[in-house]
N, C-alpha and C. Protein backbone atom coordinates (compact mmCIF):
# COMPACT_ATOMS: atom_id res chain seq x y z
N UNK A 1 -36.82 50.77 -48.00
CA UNK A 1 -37.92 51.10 -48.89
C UNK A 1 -39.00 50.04 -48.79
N UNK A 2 -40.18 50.49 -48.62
CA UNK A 2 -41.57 49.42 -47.77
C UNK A 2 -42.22 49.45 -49.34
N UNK A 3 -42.57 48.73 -50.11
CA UNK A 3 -43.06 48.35 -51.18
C UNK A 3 -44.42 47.49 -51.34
N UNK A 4 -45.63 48.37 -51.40
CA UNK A 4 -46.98 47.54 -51.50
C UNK A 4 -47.29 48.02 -53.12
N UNK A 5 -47.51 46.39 -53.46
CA UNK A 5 -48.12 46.00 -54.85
C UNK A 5 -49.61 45.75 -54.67
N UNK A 6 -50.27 46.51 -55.33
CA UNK A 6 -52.26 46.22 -55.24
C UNK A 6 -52.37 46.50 -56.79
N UNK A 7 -53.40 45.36 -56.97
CA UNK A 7 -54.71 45.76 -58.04
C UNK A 7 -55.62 47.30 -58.14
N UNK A 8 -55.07 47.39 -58.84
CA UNK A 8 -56.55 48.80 -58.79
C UNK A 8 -57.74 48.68 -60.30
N UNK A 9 -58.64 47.68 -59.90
CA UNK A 9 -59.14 47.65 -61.11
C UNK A 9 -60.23 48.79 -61.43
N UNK A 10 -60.70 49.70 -60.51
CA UNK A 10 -61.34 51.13 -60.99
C UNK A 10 -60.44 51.74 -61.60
N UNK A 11 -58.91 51.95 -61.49
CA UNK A 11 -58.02 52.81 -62.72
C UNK A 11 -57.59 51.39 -63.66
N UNK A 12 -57.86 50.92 -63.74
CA UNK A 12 -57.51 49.68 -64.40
C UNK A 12 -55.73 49.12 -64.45
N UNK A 13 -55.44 49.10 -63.57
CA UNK A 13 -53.58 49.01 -63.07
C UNK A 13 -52.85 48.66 -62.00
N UNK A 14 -51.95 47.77 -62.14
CA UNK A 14 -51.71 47.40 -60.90
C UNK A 14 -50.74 48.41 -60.59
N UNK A 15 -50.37 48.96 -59.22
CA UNK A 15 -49.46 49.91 -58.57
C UNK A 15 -48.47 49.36 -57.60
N UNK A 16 -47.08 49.79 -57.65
CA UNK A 16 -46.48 49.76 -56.79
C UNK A 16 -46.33 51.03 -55.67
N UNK A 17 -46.29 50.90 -54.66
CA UNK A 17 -46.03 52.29 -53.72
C UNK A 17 -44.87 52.35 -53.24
N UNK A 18 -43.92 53.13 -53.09
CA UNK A 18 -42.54 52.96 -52.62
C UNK A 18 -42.78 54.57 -51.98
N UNK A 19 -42.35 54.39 -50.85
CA UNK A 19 -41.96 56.00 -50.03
C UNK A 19 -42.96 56.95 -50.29
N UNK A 20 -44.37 56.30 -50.62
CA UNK A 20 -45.04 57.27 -51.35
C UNK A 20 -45.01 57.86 -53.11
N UNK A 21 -44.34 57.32 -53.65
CA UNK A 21 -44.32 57.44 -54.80
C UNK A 21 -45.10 55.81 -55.49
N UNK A 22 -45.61 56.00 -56.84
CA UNK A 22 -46.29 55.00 -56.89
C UNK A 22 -46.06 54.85 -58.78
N UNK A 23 -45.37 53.52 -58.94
CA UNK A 23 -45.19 52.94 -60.29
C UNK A 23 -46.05 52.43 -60.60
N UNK A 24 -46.82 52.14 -61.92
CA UNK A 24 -47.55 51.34 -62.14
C UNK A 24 -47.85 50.86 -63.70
N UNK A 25 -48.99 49.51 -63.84
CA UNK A 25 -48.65 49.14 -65.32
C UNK A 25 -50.30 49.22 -65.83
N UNK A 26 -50.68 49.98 -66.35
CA UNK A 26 -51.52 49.80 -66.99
C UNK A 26 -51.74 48.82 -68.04
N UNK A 27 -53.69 48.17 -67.39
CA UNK A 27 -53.84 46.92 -68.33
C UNK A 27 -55.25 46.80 -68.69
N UNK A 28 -55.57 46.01 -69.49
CA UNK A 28 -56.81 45.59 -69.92
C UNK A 28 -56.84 44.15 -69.94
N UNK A 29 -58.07 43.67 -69.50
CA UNK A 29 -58.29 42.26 -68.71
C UNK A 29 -59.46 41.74 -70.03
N UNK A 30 -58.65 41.02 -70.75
CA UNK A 30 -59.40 40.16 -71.79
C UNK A 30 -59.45 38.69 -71.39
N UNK A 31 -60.50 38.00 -72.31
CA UNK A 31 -60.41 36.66 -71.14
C UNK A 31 -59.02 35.62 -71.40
N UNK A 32 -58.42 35.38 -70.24
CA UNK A 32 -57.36 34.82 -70.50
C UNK A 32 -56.44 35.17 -70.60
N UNK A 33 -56.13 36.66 -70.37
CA UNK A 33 -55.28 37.63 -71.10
C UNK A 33 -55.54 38.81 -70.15
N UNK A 34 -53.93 39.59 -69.56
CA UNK A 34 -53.31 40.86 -69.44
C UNK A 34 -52.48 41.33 -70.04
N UNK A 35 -53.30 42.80 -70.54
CA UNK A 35 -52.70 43.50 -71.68
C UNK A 35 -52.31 44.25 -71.36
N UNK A 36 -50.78 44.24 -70.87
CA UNK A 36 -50.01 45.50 -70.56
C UNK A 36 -49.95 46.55 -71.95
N UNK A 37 -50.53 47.78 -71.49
CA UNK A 37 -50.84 49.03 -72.44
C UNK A 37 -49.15 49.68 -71.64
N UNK A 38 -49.06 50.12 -70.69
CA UNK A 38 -48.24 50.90 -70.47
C UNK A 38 -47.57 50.72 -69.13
N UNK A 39 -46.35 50.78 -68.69
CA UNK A 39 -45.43 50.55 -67.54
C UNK A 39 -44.68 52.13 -66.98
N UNK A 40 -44.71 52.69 -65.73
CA UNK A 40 -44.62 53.89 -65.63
C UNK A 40 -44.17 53.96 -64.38
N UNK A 41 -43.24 54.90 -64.17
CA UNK A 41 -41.89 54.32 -63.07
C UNK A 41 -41.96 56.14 -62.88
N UNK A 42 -42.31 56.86 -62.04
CA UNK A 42 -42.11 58.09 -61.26
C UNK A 42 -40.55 58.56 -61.47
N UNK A 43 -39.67 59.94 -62.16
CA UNK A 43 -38.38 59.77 -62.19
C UNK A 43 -37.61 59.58 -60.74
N UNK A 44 -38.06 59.66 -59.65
CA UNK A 44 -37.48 59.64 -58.36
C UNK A 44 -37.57 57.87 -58.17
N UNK A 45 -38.23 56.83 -58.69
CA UNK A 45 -38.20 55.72 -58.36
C UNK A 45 -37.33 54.95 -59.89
N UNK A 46 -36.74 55.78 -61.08
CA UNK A 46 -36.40 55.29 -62.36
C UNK A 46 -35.12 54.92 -61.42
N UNK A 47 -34.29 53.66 -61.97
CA UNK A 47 -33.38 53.42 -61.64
C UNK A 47 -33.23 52.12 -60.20
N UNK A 48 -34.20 52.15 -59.36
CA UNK A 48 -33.99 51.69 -58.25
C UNK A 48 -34.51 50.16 -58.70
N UNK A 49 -35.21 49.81 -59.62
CA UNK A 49 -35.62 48.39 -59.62
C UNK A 49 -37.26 48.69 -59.21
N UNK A 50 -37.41 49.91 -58.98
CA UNK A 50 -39.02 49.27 -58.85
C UNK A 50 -39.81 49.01 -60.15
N UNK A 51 -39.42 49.04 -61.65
CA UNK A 51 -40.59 49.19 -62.33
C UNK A 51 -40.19 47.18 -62.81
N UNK A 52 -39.03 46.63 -61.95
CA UNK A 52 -38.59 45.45 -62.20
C UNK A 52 -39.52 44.88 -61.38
N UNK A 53 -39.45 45.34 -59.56
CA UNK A 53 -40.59 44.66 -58.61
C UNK A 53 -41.85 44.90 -59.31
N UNK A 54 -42.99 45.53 -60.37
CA UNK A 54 -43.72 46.01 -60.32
C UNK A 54 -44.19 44.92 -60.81
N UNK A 55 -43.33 44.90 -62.30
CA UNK A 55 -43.57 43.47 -63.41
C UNK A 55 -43.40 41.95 -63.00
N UNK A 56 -42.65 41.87 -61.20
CA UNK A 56 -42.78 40.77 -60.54
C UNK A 56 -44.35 40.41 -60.54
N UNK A 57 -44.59 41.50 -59.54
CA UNK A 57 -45.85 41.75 -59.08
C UNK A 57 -47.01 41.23 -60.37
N UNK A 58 -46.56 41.60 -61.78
CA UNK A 58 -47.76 41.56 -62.52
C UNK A 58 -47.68 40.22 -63.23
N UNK A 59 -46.41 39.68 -63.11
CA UNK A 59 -46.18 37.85 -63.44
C UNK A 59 -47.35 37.56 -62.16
N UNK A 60 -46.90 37.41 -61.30
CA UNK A 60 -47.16 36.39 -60.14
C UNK A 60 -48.80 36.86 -60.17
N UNK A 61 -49.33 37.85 -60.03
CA UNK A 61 -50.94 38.21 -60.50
C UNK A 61 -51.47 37.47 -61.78
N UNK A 62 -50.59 37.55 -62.75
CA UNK A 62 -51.12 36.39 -64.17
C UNK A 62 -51.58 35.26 -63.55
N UNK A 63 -50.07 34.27 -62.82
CA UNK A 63 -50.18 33.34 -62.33
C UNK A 63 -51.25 32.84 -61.71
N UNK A 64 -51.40 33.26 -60.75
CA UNK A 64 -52.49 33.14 -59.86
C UNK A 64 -53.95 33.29 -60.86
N UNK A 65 -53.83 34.44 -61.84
CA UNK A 65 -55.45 34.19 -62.30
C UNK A 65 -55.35 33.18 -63.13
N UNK A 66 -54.32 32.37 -63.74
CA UNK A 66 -54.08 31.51 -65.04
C UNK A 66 -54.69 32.40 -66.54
N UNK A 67 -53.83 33.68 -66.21
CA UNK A 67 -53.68 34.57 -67.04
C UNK A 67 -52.33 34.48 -67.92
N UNK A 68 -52.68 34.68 -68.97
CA UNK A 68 -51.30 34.67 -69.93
C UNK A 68 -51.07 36.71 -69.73
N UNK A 69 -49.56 36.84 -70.58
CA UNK A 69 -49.90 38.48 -70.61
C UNK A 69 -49.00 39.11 -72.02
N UNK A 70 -50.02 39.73 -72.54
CA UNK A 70 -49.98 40.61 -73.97
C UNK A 70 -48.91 41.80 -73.47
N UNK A 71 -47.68 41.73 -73.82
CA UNK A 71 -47.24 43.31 -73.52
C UNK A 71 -47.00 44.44 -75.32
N UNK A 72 -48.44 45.21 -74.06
CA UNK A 72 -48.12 46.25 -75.55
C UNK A 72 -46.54 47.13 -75.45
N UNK A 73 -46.73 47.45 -74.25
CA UNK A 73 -45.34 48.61 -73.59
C UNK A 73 -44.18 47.79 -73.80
N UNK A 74 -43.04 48.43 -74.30
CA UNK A 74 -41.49 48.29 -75.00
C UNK A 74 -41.32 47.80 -73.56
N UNK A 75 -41.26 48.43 -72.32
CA UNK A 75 -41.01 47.68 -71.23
C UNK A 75 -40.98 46.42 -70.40
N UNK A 76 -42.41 46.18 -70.39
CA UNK A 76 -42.86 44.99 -70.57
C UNK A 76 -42.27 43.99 -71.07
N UNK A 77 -42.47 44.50 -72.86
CA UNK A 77 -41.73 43.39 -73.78
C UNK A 77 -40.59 42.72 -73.33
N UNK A 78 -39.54 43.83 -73.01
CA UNK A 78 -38.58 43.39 -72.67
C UNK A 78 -38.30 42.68 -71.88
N UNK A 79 -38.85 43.24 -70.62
CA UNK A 79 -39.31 42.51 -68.95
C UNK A 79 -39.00 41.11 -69.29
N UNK A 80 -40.30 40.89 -70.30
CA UNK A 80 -40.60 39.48 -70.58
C UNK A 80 -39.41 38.61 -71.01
N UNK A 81 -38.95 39.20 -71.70
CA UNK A 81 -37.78 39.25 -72.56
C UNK A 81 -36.63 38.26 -71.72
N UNK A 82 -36.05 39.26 -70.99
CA UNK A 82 -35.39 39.00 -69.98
C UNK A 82 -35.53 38.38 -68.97
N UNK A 83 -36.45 38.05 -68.38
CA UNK A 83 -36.77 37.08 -67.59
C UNK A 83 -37.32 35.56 -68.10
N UNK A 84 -37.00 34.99 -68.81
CA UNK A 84 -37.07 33.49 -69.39
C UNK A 84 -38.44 32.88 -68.47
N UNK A 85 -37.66 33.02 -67.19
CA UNK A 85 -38.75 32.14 -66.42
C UNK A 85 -39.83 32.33 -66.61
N UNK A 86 -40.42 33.75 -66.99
CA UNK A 86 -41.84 33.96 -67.10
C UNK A 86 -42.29 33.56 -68.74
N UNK A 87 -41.57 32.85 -69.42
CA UNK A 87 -42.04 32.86 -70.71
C UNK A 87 -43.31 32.25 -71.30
N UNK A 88 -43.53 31.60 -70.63
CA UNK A 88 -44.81 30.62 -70.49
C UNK A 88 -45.78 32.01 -70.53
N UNK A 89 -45.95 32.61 -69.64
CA UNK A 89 -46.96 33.65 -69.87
C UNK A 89 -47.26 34.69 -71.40
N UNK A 90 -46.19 34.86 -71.55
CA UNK A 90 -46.36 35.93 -72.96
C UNK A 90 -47.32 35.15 -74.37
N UNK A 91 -48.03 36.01 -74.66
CA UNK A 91 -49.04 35.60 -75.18
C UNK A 91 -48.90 36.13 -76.75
């Protein structure tokens, strides 16, 4: 499974693509701040870990902008949750 993570800031979201199917997290870019609104995993990709690679993808994008990140989505939250290492980011 070939997995490209991009910005799409005309739909405002970053996307994962897997096999042609495409997860993604909708956000809003306040200063200093990504506001995950919503996390959304295709049912043919639920289960496999991509909506886990997706929220990689949207740490390491914080990072890089020295973005903290707001999660509105239960997903997210959790994401955050569960991954310690990224705790520094949650805002």
């Amino acid at each position: 499974m070939k997995a490209v993570l991009r910005d799409n800031p005309e739909r405002s979201r970053f996307e994962l693509e897997i096999d042609g199917e495409v997860a993604y997290a909708d956000y809003r870019r306040q200063p200093g701040t990504l506001v995950i609104a919503y996390v959304y995993a295709p049912p043919r990709l639920r289960g496999t870990g991509a909506a886990d690679r997706l929220m990689q993808g949207v740490a390491a994008a914080a990072r890089t902008e020295g973005a903290r990140i707001r999660p509105l989505c239960g997903y997210a939250a959790s994401w955050l949750r569960r991954h310690r290492e990224h705790g520094d980011l949650v805002s």
